[in-house]
C-alpha atoms as a PDB file:
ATOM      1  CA  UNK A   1       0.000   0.000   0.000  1.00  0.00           C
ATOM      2  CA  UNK A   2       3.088   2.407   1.116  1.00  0.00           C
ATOM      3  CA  UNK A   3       4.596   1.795  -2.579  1.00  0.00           C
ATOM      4  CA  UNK A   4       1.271   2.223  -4.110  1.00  0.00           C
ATOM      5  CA  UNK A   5       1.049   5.919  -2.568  1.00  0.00           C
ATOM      6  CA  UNK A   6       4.573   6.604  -3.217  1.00  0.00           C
ATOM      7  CA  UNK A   7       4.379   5.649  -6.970  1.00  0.00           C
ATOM      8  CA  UNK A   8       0.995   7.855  -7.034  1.00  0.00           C
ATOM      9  CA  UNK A   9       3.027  10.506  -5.351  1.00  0.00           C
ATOM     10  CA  UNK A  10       5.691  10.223  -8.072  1.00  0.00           C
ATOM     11  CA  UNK A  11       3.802   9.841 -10.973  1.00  0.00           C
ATOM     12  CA  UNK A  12       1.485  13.087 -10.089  1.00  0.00           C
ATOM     13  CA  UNK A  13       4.722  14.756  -9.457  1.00  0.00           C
ATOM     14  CA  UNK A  14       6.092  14.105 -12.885  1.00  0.00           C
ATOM     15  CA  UNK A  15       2.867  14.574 -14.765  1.00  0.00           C
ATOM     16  CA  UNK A  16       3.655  18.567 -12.640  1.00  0.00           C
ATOM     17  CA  UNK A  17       6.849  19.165 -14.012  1.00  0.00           C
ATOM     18  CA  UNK A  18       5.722  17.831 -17.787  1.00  0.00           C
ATOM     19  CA  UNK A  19       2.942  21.066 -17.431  1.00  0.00           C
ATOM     20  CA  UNK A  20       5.277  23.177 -16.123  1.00  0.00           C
ATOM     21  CA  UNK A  21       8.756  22.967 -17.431  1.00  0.00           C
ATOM     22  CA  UNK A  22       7.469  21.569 -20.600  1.00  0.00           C
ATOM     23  CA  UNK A  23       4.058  23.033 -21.931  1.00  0.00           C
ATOM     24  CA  UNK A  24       4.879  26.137 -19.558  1.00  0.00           C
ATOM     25  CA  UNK A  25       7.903  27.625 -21.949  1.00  0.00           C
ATOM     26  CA  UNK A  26       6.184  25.652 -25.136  1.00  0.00           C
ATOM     27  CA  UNK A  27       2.597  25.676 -25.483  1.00  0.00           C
ATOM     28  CA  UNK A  28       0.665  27.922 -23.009  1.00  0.00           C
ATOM     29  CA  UNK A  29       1.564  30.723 -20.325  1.00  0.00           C
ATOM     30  CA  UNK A  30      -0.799  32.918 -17.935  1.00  0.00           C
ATOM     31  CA  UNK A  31       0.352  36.872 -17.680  1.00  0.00           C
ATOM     32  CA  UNK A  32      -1.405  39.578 -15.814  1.00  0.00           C
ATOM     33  CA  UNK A  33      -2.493  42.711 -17.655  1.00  0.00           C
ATOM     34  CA  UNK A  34      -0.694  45.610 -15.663  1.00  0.00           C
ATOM     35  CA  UNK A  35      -1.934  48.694 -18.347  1.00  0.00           C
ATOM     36  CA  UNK A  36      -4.208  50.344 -19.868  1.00  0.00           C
ATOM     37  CA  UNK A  37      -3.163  50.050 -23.412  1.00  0.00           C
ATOM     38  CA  UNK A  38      -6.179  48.390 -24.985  1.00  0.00           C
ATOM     39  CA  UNK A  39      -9.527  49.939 -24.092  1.00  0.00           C
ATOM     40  CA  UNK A  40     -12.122  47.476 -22.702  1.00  0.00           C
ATOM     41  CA  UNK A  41     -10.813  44.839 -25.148  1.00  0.00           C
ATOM     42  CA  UNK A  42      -8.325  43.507 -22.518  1.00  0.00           C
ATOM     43  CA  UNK A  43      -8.109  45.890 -19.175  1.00  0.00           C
ATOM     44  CA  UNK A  44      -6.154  46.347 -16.333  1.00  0.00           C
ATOM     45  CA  UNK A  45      -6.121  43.326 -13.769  1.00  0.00           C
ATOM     46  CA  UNK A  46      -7.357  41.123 -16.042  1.00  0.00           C
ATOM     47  CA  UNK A  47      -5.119  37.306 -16.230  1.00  0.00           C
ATOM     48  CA  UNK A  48      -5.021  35.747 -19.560  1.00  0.00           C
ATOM     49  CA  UNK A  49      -3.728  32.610 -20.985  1.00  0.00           C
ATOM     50  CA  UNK A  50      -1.558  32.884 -23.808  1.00  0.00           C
ATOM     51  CA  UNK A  51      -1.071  30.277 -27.025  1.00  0.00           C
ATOM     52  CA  UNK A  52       2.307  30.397 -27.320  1.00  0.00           C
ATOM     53  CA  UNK A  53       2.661  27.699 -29.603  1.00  0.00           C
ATOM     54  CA  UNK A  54       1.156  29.867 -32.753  1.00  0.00           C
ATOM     55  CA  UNK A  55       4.129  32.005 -33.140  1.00  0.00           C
ATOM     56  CA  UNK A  56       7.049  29.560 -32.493  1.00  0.00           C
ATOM     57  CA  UNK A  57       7.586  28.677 -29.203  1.00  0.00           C
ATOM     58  CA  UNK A  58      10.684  28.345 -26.966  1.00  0.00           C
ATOM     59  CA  UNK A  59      12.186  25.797 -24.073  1.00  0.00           C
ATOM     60  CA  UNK A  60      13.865  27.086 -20.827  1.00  0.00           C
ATOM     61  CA  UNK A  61      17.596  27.498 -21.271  1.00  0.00           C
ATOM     62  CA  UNK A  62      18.378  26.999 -17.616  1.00  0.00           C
ATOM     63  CA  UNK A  63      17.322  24.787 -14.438  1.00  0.00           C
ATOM     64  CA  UNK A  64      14.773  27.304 -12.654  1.00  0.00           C
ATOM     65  CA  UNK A  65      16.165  29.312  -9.693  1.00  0.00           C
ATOM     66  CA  UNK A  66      19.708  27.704 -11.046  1.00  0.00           C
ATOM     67  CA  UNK A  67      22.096  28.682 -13.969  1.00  0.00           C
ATOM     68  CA  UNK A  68      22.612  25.092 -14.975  1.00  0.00           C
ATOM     69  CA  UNK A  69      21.617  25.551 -18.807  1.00  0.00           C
ATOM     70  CA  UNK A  70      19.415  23.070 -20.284  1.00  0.00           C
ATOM     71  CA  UNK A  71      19.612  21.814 -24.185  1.00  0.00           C
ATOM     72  CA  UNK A  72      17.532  24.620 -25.605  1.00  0.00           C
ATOM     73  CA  UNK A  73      15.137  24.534 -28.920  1.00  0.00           C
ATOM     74  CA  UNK A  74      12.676  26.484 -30.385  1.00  0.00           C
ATOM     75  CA  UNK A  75       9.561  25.464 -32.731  1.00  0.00           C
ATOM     76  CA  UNK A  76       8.830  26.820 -36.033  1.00  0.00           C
ATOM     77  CA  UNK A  77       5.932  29.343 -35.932  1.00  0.00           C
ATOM     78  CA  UNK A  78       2.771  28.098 -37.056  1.00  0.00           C
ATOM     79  CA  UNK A  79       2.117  31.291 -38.357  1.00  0.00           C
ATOM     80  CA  UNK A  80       3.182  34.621 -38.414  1.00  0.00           C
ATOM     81  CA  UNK A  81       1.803  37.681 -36.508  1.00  0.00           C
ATOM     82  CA  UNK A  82      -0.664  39.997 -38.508  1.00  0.00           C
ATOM     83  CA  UNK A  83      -1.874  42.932 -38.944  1.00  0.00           C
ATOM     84  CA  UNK A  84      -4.937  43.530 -36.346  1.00  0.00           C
ATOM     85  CA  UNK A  85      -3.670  40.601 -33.913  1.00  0.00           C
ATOM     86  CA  UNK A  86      -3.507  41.206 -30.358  1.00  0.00           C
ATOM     87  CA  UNK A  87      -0.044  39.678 -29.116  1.00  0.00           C
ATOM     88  CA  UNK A  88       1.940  39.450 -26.016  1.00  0.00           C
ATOM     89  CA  UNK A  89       5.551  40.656 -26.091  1.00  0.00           C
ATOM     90  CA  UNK A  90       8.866  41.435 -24.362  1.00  0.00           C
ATOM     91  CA  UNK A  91       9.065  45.478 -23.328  1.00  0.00           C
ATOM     92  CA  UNK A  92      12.151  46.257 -25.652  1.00  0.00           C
ATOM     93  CA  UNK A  93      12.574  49.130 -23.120  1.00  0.00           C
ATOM     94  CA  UNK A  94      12.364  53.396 -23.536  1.00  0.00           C
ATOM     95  CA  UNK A  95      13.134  55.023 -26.564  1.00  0.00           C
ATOM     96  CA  UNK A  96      16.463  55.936 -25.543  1.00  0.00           C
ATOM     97  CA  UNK A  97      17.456  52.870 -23.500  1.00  0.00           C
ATOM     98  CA  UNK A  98      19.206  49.569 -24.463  1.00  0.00           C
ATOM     99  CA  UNK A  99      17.542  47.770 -22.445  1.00  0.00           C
ATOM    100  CA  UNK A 100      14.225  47.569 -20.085  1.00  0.00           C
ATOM    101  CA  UNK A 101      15.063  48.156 -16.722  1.00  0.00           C
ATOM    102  CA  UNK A 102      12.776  45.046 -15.964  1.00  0.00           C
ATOM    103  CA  UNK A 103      11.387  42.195 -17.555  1.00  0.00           C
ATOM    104  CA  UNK A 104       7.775  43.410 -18.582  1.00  0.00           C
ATOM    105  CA  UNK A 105       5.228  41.966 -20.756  1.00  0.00           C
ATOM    106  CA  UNK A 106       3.005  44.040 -23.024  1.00  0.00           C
ATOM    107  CA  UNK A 107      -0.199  43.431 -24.942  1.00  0.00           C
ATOM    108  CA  UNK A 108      -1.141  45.541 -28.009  1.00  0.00           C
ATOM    109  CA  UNK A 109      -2.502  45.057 -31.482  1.00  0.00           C
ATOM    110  CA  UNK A 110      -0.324  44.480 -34.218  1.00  0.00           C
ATOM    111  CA  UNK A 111      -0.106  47.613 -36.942  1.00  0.00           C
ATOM    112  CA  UNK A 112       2.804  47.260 -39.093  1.00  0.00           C
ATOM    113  CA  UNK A 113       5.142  43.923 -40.452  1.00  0.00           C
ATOM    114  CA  UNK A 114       8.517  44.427 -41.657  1.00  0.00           C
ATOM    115  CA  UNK A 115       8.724  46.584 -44.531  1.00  0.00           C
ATOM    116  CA  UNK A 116       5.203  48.356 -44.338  1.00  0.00           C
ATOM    117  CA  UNK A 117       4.993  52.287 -44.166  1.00  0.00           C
ATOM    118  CA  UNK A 118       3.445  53.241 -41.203  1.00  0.00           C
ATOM    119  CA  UNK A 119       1.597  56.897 -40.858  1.00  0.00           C
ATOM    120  CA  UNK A 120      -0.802  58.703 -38.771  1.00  0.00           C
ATOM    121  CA  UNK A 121      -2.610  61.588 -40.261  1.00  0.00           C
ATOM    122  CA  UNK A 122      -5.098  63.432 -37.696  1.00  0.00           C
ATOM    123  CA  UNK A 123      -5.296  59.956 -35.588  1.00  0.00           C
ATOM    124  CA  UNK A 124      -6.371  57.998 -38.251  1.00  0.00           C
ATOM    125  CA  UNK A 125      -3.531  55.108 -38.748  1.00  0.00           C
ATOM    126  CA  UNK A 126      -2.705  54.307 -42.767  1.00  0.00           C
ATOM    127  CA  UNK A 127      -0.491  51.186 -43.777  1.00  0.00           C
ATOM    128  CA  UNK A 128       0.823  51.666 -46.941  1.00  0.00           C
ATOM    129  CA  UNK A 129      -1.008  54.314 -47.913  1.00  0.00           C
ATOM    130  CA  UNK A 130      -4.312  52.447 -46.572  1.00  0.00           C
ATOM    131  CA  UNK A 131      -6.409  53.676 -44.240  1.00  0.00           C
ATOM    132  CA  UNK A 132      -6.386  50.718 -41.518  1.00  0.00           C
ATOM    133  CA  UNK A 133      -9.638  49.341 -40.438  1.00  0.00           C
ATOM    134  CA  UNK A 134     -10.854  50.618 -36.904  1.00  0.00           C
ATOM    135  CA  UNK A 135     -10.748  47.929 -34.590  1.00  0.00           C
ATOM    136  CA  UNK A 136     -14.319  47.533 -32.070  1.00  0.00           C
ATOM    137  CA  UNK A 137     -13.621  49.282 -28.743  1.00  0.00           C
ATOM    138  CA  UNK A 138     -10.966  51.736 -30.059  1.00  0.00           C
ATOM    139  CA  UNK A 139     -10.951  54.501 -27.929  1.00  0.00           C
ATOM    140  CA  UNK A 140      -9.718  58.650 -27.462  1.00  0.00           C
ATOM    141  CA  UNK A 141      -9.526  60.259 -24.743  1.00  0.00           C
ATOM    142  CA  UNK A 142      -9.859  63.541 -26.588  1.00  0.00           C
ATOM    143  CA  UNK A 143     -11.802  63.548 -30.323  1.00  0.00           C
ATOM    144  CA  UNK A 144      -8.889  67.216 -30.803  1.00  0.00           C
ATOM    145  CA  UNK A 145      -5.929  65.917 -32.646  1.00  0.00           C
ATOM    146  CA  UNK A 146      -2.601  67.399 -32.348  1.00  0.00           C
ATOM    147  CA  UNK A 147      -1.765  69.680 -35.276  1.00  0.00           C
ATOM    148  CA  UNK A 148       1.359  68.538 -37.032  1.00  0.00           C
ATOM    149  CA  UNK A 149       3.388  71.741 -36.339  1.00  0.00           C
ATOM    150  CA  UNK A 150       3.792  70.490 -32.333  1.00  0.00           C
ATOM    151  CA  UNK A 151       6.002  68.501 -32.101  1.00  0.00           C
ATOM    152  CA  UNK A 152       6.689  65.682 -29.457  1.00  0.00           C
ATOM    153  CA  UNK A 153       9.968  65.229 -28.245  1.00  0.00           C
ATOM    154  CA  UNK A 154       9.281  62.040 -26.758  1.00  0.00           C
ATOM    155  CA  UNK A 155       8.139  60.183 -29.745  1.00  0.00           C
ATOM    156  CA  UNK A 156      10.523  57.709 -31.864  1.00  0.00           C
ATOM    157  CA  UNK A 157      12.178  58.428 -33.506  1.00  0.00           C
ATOM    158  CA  UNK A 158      14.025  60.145 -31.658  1.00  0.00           C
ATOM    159  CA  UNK A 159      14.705  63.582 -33.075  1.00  0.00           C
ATOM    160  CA  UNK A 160      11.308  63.473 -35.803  1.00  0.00           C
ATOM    161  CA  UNK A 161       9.074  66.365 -35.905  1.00  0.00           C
ATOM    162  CA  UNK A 162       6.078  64.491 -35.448  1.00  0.00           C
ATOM    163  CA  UNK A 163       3.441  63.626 -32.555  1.00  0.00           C
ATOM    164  CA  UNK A 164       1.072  60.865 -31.322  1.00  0.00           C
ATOM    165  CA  UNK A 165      -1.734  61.994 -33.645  1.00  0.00           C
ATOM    166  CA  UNK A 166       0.097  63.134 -36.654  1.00  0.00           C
ATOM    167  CA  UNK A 167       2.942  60.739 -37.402  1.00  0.00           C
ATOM    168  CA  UNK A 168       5.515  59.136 -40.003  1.00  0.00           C
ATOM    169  CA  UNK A 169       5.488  58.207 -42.672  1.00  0.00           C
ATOM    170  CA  UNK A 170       8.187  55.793 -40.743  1.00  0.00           C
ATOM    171  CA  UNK A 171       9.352  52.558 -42.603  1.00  0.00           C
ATOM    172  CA  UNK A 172       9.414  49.115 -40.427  1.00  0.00           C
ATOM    173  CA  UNK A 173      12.440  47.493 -40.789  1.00  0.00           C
ATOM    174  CA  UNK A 174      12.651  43.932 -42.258  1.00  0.00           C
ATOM    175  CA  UNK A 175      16.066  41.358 -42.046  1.00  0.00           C
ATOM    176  CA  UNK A 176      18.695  42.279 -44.828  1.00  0.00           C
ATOM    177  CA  UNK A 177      17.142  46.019 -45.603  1.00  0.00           C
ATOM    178  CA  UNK A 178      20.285  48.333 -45.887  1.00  0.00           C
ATOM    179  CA  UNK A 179      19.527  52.005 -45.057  1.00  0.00           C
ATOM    180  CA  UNK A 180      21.830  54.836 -45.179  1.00  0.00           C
ATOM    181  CA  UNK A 181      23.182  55.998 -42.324  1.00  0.00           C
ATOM    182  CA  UNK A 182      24.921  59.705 -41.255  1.00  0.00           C
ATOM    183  CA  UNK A 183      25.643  62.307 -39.341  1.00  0.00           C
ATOM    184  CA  UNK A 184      22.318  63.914 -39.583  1.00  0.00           C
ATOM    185  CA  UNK A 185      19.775  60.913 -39.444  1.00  0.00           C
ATOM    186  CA  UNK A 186      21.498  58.332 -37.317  1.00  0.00           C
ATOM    187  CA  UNK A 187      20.145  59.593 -33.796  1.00  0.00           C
ATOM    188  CA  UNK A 188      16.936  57.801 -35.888  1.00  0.00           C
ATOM    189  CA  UNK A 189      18.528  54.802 -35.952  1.00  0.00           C
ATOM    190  CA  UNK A 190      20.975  54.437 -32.972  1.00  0.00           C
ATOM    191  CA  UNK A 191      18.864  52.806 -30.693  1.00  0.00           C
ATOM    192  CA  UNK A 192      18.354  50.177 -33.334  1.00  0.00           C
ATOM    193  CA  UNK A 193      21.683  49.670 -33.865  1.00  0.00           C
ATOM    194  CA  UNK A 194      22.912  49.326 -30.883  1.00  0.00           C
ATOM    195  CA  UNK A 195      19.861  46.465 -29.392  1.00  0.00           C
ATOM    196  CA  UNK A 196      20.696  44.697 -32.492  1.00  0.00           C
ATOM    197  CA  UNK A 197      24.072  44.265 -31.252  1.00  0.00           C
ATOM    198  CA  UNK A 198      23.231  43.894 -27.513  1.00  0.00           C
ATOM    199  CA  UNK A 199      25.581  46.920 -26.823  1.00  0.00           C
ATOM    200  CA  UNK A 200      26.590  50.813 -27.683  1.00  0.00           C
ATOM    201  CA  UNK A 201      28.360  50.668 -31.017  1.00  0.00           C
ATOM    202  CA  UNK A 202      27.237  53.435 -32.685  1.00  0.00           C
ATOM    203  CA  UNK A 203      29.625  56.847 -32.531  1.00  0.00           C
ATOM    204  CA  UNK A 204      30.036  60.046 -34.559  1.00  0.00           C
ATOM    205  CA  UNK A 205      33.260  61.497 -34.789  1.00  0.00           C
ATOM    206  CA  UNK A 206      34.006  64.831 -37.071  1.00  0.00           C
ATOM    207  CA  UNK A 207      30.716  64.192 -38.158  1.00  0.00           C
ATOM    208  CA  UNK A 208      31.418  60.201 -39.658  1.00  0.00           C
ATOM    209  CA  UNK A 209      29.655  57.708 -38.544  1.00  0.00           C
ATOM    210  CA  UNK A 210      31.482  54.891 -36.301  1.00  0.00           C
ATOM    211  CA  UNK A 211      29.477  50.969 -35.575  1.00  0.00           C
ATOM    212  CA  UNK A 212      31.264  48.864 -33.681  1.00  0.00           C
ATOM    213  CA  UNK A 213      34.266  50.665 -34.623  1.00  0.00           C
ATOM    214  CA  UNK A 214      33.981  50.906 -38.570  1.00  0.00           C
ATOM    215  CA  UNK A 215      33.278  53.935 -40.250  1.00  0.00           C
ATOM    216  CA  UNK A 216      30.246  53.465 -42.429  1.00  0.00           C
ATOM    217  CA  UNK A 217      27.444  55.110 -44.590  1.00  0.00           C
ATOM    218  CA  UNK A 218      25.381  52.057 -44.419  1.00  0.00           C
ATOM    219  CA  UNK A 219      23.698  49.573 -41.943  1.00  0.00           C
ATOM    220  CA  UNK A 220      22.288  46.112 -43.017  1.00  0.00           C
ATOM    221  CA  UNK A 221      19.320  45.517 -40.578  1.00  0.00           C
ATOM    222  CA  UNK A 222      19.359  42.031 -38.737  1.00  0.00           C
ATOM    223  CA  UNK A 223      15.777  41.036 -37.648  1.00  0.00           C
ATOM    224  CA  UNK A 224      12.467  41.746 -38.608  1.00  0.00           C
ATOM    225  CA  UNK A 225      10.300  44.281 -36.782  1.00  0.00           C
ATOM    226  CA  UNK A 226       6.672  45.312 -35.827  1.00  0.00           C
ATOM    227  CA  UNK A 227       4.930  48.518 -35.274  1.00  0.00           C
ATOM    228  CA  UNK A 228       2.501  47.849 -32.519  1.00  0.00           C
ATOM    229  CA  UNK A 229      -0.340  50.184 -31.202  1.00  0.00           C
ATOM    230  CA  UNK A 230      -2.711  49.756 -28.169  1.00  0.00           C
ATOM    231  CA  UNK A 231      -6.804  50.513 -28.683  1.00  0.00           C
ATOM    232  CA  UNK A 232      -6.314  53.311 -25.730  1.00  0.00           C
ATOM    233  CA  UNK A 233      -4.947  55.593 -28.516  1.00  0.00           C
ATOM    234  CA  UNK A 234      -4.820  58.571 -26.164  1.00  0.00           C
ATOM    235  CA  UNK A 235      -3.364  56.875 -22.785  1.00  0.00           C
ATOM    236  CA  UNK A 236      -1.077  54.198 -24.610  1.00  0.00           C
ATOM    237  CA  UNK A 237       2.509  53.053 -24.046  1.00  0.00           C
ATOM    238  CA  UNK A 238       2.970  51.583 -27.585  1.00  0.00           C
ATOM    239  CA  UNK A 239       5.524  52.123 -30.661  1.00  0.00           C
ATOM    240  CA  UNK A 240       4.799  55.859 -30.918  1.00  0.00           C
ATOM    241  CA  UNK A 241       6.896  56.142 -28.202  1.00  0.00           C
ATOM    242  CA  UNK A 242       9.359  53.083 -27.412  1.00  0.00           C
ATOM    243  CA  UNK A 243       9.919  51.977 -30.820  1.00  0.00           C
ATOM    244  CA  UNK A 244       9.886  48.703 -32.891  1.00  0.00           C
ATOM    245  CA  UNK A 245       9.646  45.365 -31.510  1.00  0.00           C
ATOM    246  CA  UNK A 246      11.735  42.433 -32.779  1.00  0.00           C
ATOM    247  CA  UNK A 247       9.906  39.429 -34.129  1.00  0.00           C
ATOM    248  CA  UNK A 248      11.700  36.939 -31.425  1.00  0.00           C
ATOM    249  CA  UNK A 249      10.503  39.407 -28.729  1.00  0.00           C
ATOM    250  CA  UNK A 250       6.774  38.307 -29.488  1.00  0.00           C
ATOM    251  CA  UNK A 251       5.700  35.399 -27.392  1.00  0.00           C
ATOM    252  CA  UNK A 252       2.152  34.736 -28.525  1.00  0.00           C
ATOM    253  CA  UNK A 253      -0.935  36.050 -28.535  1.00  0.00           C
ATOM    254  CA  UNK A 254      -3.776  35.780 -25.886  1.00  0.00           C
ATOM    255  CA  UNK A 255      -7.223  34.135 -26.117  1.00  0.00           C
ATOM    256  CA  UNK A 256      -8.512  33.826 -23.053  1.00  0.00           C
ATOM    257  CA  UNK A 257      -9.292  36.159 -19.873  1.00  0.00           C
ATOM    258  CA  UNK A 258      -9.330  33.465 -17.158  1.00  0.00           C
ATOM    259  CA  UNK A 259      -9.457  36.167 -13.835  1.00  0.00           C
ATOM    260  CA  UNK A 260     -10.183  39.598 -13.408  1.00  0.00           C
ATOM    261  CA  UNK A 261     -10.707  41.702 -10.274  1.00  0.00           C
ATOM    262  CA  UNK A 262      -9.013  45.510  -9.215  1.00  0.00           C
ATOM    263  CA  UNK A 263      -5.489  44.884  -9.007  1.00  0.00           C
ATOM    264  CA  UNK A 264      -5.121  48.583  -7.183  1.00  0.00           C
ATOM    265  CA  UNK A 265      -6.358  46.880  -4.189  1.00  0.00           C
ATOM    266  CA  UNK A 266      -3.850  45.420  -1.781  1.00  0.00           C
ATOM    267  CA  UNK A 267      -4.120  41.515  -0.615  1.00  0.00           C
ATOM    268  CA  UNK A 268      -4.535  43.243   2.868  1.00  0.00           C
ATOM    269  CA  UNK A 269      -7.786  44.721   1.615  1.00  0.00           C
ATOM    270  CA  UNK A 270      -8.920  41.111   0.751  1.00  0.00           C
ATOM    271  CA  UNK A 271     -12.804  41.320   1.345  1.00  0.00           C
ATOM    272  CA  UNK A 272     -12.235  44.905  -0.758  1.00  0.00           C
ATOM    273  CA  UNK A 273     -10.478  42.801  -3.754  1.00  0.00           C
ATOM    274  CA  UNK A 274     -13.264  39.889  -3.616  1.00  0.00           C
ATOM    275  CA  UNK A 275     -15.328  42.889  -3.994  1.00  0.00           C
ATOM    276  CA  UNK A 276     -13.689  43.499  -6.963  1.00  0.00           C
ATOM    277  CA  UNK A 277     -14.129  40.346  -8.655  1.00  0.00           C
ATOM    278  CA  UNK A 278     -15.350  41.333 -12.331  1.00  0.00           C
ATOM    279  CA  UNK A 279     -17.740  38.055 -13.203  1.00  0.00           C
ATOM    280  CA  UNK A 280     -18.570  38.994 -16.406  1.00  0.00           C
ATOM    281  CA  UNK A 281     -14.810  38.916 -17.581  1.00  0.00           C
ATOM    282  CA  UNK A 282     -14.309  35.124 -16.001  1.00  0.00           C
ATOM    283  CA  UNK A 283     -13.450  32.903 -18.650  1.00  0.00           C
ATOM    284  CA  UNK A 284     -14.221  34.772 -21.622  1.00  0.00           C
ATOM    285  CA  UNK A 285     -12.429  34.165 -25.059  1.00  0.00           C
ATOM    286  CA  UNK A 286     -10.899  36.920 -26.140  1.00  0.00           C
ATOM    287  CA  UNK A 287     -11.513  38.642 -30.009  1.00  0.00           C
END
């Protein structure tokens, strides 16, 4: 009877570690929603399960809690992220910055793929020259736009007189696209540049441009990139403002809201935050 519970014991155990080692990093992953980015579509304290398999997923490279790598491998994507998809992804970090000063997860609607032409005229997005279509619960804070003669000096590129409302026309990069590169456009491109290379390369000296060392009047882009934009068009953290997000920084994209309740409230206030509870949002699929 003893070795009867013990092999129960073991096998349950096992069948744990399969879910969460395994189908964890591979198949599906919860996250909690920590902004306002998109609208009512998906809002702030809501949990959601995420199909990571659809876009290629990845194993663990290390033991948990250790740095004792494991053999890593990654699955092909099943297909590739489109234009209008909601998708989870790593925070590249601030315009200006590196990298993030944390780990953070993000959820916004994809706008543009490598290569497309991305511009915003009087808050009304175009892609390639098409208008794109409105996606249900898009929302502004204010119906005023932003004339195009203010100019934001937080928006990316860095350095481009343009705003949230009125903005571009700004190419996404794709693998292999060569752009020029000098003394007068590469603040554009610097932060680019130097992620793709995990470190500062990029210099100007008597106004010629140093990467890595080498003086050059060209750079050969390495990965794709997306242009992604949250519903909350007013009150959004999105690529207006941080930039373009690699394609291997995109873990999946969500399809189910599996909890929600006021993440505001402390666990100390717990009768408040079981208060909170949002019933309507338990379990629902997500658009």
């Amino acid at each position: 009877m003893k070795q009867k519970i013990l092999k129960i014991i073991k096998d349950v155990a096992i069948i744990i570690f399969l879910i969460f080692f395994i189908a964890k990093p591979l198949i599906i992953d919860a996250y909690k929603v920590k902004d306002i980015n998109m609208s009512n579509e998906i809002i702030k304290g809501d949990f959601v399960f995420v199909n990571k398999f659809i876009h290629g997923a990845k194993s663990i490279q290390y033991i948990p809690f250790t740095n004792v790598p494991l053999p890593y491998f990654s699955l092909p994507a099943f297909t590739e992220p489109d234009r209008g998809d909601l998708v989870v992804f790593k925070y590249p970090g601030d315009r200006d910055k590196l990298k993030p000063e944390k780990e953070e997860y993000l959820i916004l609607r994809v706008i543009g793929l490598p290569g497309d032409i991305i511009e915003i005229i009087d808050k009304l997005v175009f892609v390639n020259g098409k208008k794109m279509v409105i996606p249900d619960g898009l929302k502004y804070m204010n119906n005023e736009s932003y004339k195009k003669n203010i100019i934001d000096k937080n928006i990316f590129p860095k350095g481009m007189n343009w705003n949230k409302d009125n903005y571009g026309p700004l190419v996404v990069p794709s693998e292999g696209t060569v752009f020029e590169v000098n003394a007068t456009n590469i603040e554009q491109w610097q932060i680019i540049i130097n992620r793709e290379y995990d470190k500062n390369v990029v210099s100007v000296l008597n106004k010629e441009v140093f990467i890595d060392g080498n003086k050059t009047n060209t750079y050969k882009v390495k990965n794709d990139y997306y242009f992604l934009m949250g519903d909350n068009r007013d009150d959004c953290k999105d690529s207006r403002f941080f930039g373009f997000v690699k394609r291997e920084e995109i873990i999946g994209q969500p399809f189910l809201i599996f909890w929600s309740w006021d993440t505001d409230i402390p666990f100390s206030d717990i009768f408040d935050l079981i208060g909170s509870i949002r019933l309507g949002r338990i379990i629902k699929f997500i658009d």
